[in-house]
N, C-alpha and C. Protein backbone atom coordinates (compact mmCIF):
# COMPACT_ATOMS: atom_id res chain seq x y z
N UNK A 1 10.17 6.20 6.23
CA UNK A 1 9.47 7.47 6.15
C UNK A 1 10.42 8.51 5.58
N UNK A 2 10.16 9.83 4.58
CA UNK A 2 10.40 10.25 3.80
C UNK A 2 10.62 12.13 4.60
N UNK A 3 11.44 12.49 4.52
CA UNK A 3 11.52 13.35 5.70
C UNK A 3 11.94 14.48 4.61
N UNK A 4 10.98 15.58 4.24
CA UNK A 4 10.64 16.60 3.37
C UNK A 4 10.57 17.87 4.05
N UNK A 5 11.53 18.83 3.25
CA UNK A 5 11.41 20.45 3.89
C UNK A 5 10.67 21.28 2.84
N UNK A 6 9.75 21.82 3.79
CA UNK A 6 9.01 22.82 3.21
C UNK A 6 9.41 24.06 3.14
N UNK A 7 10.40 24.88 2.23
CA UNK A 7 11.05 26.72 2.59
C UNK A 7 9.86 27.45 1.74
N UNK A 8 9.42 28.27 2.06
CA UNK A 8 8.81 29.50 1.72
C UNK A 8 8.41 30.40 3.05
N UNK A 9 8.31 31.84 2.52
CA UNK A 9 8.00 32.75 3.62
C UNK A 9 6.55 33.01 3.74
N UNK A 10 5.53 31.98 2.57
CA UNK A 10 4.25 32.31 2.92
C UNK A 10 3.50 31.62 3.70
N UNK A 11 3.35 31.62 5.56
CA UNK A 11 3.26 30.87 5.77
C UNK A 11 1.70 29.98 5.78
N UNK A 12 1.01 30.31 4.96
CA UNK A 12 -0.22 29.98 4.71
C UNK A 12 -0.19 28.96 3.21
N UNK A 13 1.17 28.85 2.67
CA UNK A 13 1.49 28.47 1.25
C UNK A 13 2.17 27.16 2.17
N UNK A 14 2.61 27.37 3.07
CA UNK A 14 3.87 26.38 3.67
C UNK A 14 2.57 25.13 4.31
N UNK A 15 1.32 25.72 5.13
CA UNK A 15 0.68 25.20 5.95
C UNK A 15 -0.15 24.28 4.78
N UNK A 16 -1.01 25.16 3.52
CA UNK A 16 -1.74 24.05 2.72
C UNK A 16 -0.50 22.67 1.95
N UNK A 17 0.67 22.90 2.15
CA UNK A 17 1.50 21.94 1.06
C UNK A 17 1.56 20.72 2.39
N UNK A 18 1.47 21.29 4.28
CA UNK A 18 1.41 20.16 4.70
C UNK A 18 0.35 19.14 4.74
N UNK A 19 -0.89 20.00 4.77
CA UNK A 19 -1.99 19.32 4.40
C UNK A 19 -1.87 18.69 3.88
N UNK A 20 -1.62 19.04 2.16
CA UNK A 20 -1.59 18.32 1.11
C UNK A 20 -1.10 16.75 1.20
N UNK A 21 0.49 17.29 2.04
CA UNK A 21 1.22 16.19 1.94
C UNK A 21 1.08 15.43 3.14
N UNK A 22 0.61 15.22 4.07
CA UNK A 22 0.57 14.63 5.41
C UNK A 22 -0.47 13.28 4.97
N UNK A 23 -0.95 13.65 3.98
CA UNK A 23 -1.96 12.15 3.65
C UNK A 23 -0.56 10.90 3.42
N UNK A 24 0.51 11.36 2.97
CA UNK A 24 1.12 10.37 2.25
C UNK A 24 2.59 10.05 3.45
N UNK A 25 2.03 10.83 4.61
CA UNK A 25 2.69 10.17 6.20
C UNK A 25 4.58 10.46 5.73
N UNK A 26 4.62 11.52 5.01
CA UNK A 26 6.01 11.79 5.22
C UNK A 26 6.02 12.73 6.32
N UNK A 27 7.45 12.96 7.00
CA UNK A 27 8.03 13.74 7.76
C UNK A 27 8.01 14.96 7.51
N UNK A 28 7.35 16.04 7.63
CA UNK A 28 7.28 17.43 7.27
C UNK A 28 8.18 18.15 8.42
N UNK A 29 9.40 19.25 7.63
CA UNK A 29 9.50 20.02 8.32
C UNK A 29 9.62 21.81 7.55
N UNK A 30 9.54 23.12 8.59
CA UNK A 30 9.00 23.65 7.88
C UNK A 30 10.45 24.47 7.87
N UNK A 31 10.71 25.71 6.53
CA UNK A 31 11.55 27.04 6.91
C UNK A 31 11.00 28.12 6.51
N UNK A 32 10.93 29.59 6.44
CA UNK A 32 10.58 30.06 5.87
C UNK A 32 11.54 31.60 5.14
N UNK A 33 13.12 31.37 5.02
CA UNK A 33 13.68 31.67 4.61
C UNK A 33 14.55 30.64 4.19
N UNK A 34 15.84 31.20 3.43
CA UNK A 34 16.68 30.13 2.59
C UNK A 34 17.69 30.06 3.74
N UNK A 35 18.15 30.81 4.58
CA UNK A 35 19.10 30.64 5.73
C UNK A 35 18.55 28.91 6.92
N UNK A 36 17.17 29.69 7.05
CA UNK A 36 16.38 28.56 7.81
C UNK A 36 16.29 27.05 7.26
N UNK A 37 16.50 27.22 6.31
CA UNK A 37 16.14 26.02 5.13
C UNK A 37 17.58 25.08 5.26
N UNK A 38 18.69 25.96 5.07
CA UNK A 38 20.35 25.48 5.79
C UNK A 38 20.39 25.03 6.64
N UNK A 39 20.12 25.68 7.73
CA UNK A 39 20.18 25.47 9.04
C UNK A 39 19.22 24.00 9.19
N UNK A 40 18.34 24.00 8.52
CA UNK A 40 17.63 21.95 9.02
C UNK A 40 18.28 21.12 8.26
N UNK A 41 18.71 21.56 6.80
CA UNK A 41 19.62 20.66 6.13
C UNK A 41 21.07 20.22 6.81
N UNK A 42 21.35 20.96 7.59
CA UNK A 42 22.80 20.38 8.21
C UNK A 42 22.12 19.91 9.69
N UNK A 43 20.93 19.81 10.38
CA UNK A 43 20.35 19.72 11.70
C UNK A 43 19.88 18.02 11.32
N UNK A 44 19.08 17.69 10.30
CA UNK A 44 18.15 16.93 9.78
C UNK A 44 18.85 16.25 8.29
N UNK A 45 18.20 14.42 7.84
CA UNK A 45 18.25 14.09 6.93
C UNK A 45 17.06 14.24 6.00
N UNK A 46 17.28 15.57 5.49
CA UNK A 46 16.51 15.43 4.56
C UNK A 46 16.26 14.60 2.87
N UNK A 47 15.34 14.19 2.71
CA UNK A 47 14.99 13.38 1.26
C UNK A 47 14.64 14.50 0.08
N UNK A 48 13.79 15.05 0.57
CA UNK A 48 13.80 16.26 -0.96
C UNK A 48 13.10 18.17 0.02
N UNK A 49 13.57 18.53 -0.62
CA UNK A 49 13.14 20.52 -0.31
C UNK A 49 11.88 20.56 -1.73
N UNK A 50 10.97 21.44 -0.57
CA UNK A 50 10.33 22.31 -1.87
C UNK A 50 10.62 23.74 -1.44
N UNK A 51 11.15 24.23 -2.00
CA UNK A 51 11.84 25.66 -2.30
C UNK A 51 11.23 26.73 -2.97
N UNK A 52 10.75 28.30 -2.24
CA UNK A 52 10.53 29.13 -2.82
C UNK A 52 11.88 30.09 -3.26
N UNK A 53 11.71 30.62 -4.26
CA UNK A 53 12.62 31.73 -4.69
C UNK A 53 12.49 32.95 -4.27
N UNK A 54 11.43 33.67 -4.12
CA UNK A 54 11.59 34.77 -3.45
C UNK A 54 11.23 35.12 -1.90
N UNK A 55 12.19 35.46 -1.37
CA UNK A 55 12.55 35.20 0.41
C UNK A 55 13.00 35.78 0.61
N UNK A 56 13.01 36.64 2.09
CA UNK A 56 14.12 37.66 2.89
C UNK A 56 14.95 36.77 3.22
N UNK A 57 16.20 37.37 3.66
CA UNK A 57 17.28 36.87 4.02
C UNK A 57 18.66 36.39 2.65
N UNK A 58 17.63 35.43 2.76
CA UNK A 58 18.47 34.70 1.47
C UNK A 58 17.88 33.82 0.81
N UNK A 59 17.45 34.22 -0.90
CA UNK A 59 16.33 33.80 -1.86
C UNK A 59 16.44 32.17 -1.75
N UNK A 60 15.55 31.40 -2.70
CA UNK A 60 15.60 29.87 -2.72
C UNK A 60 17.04 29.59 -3.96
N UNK A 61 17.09 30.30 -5.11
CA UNK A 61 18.55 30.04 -5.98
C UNK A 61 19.67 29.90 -5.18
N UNK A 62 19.85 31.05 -4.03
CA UNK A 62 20.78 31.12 -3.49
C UNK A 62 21.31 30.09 -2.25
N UNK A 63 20.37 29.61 -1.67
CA UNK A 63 20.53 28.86 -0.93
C UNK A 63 20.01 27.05 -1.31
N UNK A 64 19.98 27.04 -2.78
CA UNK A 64 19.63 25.99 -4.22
C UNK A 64 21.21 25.85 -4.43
N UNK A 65 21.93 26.90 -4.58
CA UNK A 65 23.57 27.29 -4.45
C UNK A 65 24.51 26.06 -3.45
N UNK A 66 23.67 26.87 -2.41
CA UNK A 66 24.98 26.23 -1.09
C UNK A 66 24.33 24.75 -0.96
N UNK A 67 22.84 24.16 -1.19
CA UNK A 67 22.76 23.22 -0.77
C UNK A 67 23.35 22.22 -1.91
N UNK A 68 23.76 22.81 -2.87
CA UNK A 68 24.66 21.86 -4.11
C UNK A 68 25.64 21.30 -4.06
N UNK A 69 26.57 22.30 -2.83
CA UNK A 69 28.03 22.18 -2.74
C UNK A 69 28.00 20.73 -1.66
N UNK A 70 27.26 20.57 -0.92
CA UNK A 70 27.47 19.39 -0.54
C UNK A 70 26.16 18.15 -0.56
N UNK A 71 25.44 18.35 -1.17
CA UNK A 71 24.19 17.86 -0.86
C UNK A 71 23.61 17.62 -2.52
N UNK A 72 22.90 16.09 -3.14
CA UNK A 72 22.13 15.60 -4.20
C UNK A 72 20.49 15.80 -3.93
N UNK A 73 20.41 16.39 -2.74
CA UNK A 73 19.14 15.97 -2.17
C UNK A 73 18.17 16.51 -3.40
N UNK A 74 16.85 16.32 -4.03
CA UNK A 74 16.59 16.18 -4.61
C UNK A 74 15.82 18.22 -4.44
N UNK A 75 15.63 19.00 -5.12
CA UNK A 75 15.02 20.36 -4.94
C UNK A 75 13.70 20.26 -5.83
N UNK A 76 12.75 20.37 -5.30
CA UNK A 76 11.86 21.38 -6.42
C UNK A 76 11.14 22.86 -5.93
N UNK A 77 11.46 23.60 -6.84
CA UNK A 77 11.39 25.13 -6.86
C UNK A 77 9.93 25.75 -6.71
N UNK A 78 8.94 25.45 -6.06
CA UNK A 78 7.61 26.34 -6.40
C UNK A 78 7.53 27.88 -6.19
N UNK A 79 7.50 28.29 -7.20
CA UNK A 79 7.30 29.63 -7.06
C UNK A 79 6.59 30.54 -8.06
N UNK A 80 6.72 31.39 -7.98
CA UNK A 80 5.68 32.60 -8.55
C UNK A 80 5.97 33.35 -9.82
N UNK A 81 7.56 33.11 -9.98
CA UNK A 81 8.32 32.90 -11.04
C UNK A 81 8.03 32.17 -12.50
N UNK A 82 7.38 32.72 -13.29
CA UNK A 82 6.93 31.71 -14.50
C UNK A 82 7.37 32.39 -15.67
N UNK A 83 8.13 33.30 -15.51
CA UNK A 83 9.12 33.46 -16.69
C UNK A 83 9.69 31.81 -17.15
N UNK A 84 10.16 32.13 -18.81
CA UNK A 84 11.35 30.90 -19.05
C UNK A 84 12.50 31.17 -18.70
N UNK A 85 12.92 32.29 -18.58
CA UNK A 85 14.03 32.78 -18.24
C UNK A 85 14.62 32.32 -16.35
N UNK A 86 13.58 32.45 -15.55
CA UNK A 86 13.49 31.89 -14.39
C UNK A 86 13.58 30.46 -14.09
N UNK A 87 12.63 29.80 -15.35
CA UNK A 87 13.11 28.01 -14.94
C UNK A 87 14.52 28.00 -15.62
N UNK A 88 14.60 28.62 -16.73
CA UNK A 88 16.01 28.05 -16.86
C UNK A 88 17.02 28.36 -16.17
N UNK A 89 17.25 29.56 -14.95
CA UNK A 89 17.89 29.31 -14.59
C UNK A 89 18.02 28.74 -13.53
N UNK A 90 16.62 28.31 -12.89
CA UNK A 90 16.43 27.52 -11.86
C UNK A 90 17.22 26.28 -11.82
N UNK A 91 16.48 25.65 -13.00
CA UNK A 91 16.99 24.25 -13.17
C UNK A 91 18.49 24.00 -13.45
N UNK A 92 19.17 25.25 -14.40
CA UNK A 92 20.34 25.14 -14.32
C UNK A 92 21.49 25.09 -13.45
N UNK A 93 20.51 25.93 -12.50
CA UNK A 93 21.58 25.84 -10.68
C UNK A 93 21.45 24.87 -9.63
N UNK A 94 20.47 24.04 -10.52
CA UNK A 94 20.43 22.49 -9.89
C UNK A 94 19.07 22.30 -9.30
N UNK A 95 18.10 23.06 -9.58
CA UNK A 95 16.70 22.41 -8.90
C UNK A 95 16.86 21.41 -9.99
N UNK A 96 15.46 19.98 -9.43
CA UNK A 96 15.28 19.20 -10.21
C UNK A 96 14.01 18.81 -10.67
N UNK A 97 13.56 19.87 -10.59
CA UNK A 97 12.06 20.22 -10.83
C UNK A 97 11.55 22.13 -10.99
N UNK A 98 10.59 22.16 -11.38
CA UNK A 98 10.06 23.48 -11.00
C UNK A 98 9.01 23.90 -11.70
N UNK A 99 7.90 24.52 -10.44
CA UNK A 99 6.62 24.62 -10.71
C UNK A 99 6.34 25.58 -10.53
N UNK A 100 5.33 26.46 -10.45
CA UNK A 100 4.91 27.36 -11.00
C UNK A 100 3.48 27.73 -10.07
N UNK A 101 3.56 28.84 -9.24
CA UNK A 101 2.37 28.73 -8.61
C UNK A 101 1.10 29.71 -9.29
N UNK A 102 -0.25 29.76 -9.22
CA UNK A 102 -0.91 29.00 -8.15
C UNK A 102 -0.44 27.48 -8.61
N UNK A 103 -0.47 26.26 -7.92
CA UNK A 103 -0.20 25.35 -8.39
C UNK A 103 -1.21 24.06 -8.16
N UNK A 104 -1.29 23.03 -8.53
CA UNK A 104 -2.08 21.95 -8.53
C UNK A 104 -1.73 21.33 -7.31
N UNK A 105 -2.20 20.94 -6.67
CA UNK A 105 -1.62 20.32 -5.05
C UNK A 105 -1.65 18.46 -5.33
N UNK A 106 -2.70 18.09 -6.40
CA UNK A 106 -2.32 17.05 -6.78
C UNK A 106 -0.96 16.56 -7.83
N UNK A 107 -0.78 17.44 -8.27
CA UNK A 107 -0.10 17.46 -9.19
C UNK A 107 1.57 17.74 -8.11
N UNK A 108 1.65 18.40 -7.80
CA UNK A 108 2.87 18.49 -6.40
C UNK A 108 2.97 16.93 -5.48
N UNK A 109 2.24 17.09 -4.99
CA UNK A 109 2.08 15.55 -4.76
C UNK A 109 2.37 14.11 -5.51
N UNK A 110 2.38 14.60 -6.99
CA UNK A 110 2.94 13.54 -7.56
C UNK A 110 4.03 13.83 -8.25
N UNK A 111 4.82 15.12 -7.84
CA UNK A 111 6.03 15.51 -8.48
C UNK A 111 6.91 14.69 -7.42
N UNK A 112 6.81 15.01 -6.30
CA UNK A 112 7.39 14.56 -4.84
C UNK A 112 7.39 13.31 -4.93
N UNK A 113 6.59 12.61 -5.06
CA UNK A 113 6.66 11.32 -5.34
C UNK A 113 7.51 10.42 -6.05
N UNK A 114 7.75 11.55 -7.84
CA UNK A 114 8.25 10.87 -8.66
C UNK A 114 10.21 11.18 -8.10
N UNK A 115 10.16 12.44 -7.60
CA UNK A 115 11.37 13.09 -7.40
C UNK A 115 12.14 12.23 -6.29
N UNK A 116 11.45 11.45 -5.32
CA UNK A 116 11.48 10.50 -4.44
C UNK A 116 12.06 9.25 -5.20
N UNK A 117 11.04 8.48 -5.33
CA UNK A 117 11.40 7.48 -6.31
C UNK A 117 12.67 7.24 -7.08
N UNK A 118 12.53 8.56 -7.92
CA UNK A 118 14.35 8.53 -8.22
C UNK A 118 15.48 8.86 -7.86
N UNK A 119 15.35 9.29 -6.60
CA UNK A 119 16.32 9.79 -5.08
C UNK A 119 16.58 8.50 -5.17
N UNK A 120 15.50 7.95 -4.16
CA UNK A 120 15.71 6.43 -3.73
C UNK A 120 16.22 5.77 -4.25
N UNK A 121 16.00 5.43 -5.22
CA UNK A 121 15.84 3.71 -6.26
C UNK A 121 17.28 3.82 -6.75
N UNK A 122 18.09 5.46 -7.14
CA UNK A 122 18.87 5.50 -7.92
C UNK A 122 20.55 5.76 -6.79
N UNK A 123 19.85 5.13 -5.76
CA UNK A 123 21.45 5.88 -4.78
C UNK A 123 21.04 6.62 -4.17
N UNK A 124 20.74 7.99 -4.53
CA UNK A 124 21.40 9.14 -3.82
C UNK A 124 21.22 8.92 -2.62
N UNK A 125 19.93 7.96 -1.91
CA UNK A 125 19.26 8.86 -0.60
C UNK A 125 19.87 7.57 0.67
N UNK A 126 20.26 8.24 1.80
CA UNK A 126 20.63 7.12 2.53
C UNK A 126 19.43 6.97 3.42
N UNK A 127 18.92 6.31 3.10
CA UNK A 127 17.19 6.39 3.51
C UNK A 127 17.50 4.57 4.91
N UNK A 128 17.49 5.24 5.53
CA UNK A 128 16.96 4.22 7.17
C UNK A 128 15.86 4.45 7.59
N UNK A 129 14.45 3.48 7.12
CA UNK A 129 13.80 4.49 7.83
C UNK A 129 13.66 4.02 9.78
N UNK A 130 12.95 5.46 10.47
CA UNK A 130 12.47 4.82 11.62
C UNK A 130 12.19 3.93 12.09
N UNK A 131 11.24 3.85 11.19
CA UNK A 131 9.60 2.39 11.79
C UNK A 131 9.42 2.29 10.09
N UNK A 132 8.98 1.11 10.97
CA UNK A 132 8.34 0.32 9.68
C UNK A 132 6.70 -0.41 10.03
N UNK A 133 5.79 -0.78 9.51
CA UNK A 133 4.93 -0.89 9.31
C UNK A 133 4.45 -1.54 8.16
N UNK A 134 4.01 -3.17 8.65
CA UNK A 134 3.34 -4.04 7.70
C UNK A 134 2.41 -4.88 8.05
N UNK A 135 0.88 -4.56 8.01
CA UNK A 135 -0.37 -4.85 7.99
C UNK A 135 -0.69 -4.15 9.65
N UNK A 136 -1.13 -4.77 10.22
CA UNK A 136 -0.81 -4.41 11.74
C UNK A 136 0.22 -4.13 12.73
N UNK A 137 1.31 -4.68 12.21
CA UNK A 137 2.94 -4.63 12.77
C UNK A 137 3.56 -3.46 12.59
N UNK A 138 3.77 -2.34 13.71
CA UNK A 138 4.81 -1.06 13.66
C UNK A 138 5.56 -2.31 14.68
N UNK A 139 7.07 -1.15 13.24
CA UNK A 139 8.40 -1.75 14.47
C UNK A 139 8.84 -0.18 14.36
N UNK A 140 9.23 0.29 15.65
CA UNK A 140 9.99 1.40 15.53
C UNK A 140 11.50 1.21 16.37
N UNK A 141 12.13 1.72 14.47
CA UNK A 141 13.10 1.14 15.30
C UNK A 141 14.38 1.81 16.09
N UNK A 142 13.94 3.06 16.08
CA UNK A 142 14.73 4.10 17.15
C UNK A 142 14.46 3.75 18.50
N UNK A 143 13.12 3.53 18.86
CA UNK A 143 12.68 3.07 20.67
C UNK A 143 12.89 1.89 20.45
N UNK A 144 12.90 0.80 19.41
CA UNK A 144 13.33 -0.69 19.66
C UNK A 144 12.37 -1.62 20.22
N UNK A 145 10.94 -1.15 19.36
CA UNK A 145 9.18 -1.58 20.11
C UNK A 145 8.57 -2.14 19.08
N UNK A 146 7.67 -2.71 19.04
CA UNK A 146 6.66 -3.51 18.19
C UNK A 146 5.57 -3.36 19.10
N UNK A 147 4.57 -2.87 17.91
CA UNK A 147 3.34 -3.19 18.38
C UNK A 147 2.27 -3.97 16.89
N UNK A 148 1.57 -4.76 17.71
CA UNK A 148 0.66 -5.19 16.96
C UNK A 148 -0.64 -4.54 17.50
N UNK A 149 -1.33 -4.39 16.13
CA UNK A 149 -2.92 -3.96 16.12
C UNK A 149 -2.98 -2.97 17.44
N UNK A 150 -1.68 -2.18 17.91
CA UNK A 150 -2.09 -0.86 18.47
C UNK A 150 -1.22 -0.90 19.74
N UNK A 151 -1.29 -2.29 20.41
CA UNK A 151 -1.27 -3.15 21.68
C UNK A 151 0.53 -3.49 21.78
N UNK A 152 1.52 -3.00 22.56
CA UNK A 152 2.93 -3.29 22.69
C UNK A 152 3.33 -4.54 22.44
N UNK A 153 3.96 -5.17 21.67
CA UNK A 153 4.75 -6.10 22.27
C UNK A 153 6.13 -6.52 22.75
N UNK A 154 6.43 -7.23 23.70
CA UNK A 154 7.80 -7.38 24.03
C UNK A 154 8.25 -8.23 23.46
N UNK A 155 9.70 -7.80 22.77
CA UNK A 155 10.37 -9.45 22.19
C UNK A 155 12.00 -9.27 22.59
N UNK A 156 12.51 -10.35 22.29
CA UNK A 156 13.79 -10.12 23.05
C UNK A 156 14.74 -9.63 21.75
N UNK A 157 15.91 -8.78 21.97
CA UNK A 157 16.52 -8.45 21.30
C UNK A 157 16.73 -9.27 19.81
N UNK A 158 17.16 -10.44 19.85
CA UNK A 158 17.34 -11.36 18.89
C UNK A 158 16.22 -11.62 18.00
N UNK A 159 14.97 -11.58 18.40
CA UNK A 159 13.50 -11.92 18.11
C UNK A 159 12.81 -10.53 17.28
N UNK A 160 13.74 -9.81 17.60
CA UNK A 160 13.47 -7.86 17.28
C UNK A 160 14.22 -7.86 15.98
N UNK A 161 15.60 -8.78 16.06
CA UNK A 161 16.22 -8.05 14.86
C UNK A 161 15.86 -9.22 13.97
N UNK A 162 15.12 -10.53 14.32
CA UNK A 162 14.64 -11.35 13.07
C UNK A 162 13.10 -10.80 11.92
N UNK A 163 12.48 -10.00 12.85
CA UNK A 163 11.81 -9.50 12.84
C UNK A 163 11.67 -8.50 11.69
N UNK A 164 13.01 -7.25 12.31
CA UNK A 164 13.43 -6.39 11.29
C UNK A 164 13.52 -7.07 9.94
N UNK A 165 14.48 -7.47 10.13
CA UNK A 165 15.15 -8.50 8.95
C UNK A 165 13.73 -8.37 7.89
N UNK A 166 12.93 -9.25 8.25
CA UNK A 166 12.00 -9.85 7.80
C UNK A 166 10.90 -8.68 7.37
N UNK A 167 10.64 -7.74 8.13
CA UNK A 167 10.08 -6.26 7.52
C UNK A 167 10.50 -5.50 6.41
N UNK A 168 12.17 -5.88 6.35
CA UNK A 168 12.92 -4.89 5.35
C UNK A 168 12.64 -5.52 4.26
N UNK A 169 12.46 -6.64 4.52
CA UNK A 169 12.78 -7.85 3.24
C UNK A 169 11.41 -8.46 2.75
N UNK A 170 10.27 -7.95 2.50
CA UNK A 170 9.50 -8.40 2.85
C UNK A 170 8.72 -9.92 1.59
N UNK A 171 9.83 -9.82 0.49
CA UNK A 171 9.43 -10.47 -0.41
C UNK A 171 10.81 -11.65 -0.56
N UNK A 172 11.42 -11.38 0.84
CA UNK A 172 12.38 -11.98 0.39
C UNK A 172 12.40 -13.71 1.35
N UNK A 173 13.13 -14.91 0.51
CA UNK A 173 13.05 -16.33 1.31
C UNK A 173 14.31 -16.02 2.34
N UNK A 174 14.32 -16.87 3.42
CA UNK A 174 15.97 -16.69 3.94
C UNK A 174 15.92 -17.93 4.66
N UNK A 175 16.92 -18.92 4.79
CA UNK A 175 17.07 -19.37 5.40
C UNK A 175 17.68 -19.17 6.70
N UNK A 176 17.51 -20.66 7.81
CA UNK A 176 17.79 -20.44 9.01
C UNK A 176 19.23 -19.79 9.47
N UNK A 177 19.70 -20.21 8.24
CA UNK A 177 21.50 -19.96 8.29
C UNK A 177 21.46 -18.66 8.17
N UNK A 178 20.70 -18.34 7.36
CA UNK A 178 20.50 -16.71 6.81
C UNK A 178 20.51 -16.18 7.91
N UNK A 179 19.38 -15.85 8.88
CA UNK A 179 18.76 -15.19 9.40
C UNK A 179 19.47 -15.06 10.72
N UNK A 180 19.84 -16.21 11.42
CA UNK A 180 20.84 -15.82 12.42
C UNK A 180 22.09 -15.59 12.14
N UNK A 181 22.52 -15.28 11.25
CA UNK A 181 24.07 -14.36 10.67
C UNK A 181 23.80 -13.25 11.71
């Protein structure tokens, strides 16, 4: 699971992007200044920010700034800002995206996606997730539980992590030798 910060100060702009995005079962969390937005980035692993630019406290560039100095996490900028002069310097201070509001909510939805994708696939993201989930099978694996079709099951430690194994991997052969390594 994909654990996404939402910064803007509108909080009616912040509430439709969870909508939007809650179909696609990532982790939403919210800020609504660029200070607040810090403060979960060093609290929380975040996968990607959507970032407004204009904010009390401290704007989205500026705090686009500090989250550079230690952090690839992936930014995209929505804001109200549609000068060229504004994306360019958006993008130049390291967003990796930037949109333009009013905005398409489908179209956000598949920016996040793509901005994901190449987090993931390419390194940056140290992505563990929680739980996992395949057909009927949640394993979560912070409480260390399985359930099928809704209903708990108990398995013994060893039986849990063949299990895992076998969730992460899901296209993959292993032998017996394999698997109890």
């Amino acid at each position: 699971m994909y654990n996404i910060l939402i910064c803007d100060d509108d909080r009616d702009i912040v509430n439709a992007l969870k909508i939007f995005l809650a179909d696609e079962k990532y982790r939403l969390y919210e800020a609504f200044t660029g200070r607040q937005a810090l403060e979960v980035l060093s609290e929380r692993e975040i996968h990607l920010v959507l970032m407004d630019i204009m904010m009390p406290e401290m704007d989205g560039i500026s705090a686009m700034v500090k989250i550079r100095e230690t952090s690839n996490v992936p930014v995209i900028l929505l804001t109200a800002k549609s000068e060229d002069t504004d994306k360019i310097l958006g993008l130049n201070v390291g967003a990796d995206d930037y949109i333009t509001k009013p905005f398409n909510p489908v179209e956000v939805s598949a920016r996040v996606k793509s901005q994901l994708r190449r987090y993931t696939q390419l390194g940056g993201a140290k992505l563990k997730p929680d739980s996992l989930s395949i057909g009927a099978i949640e394993l979560d694996d912070k409480a260390k539980t399985v359930k099928a079709d809704g209903e708990a099951v108990l398995l013994p430690p060893t039986e849990y992590d063949i299990l895992r194994l076998l969730m992460t991997h899901p296209d993959e052969v292993f032998s017996p030798k394999e698997i109890y390594k």
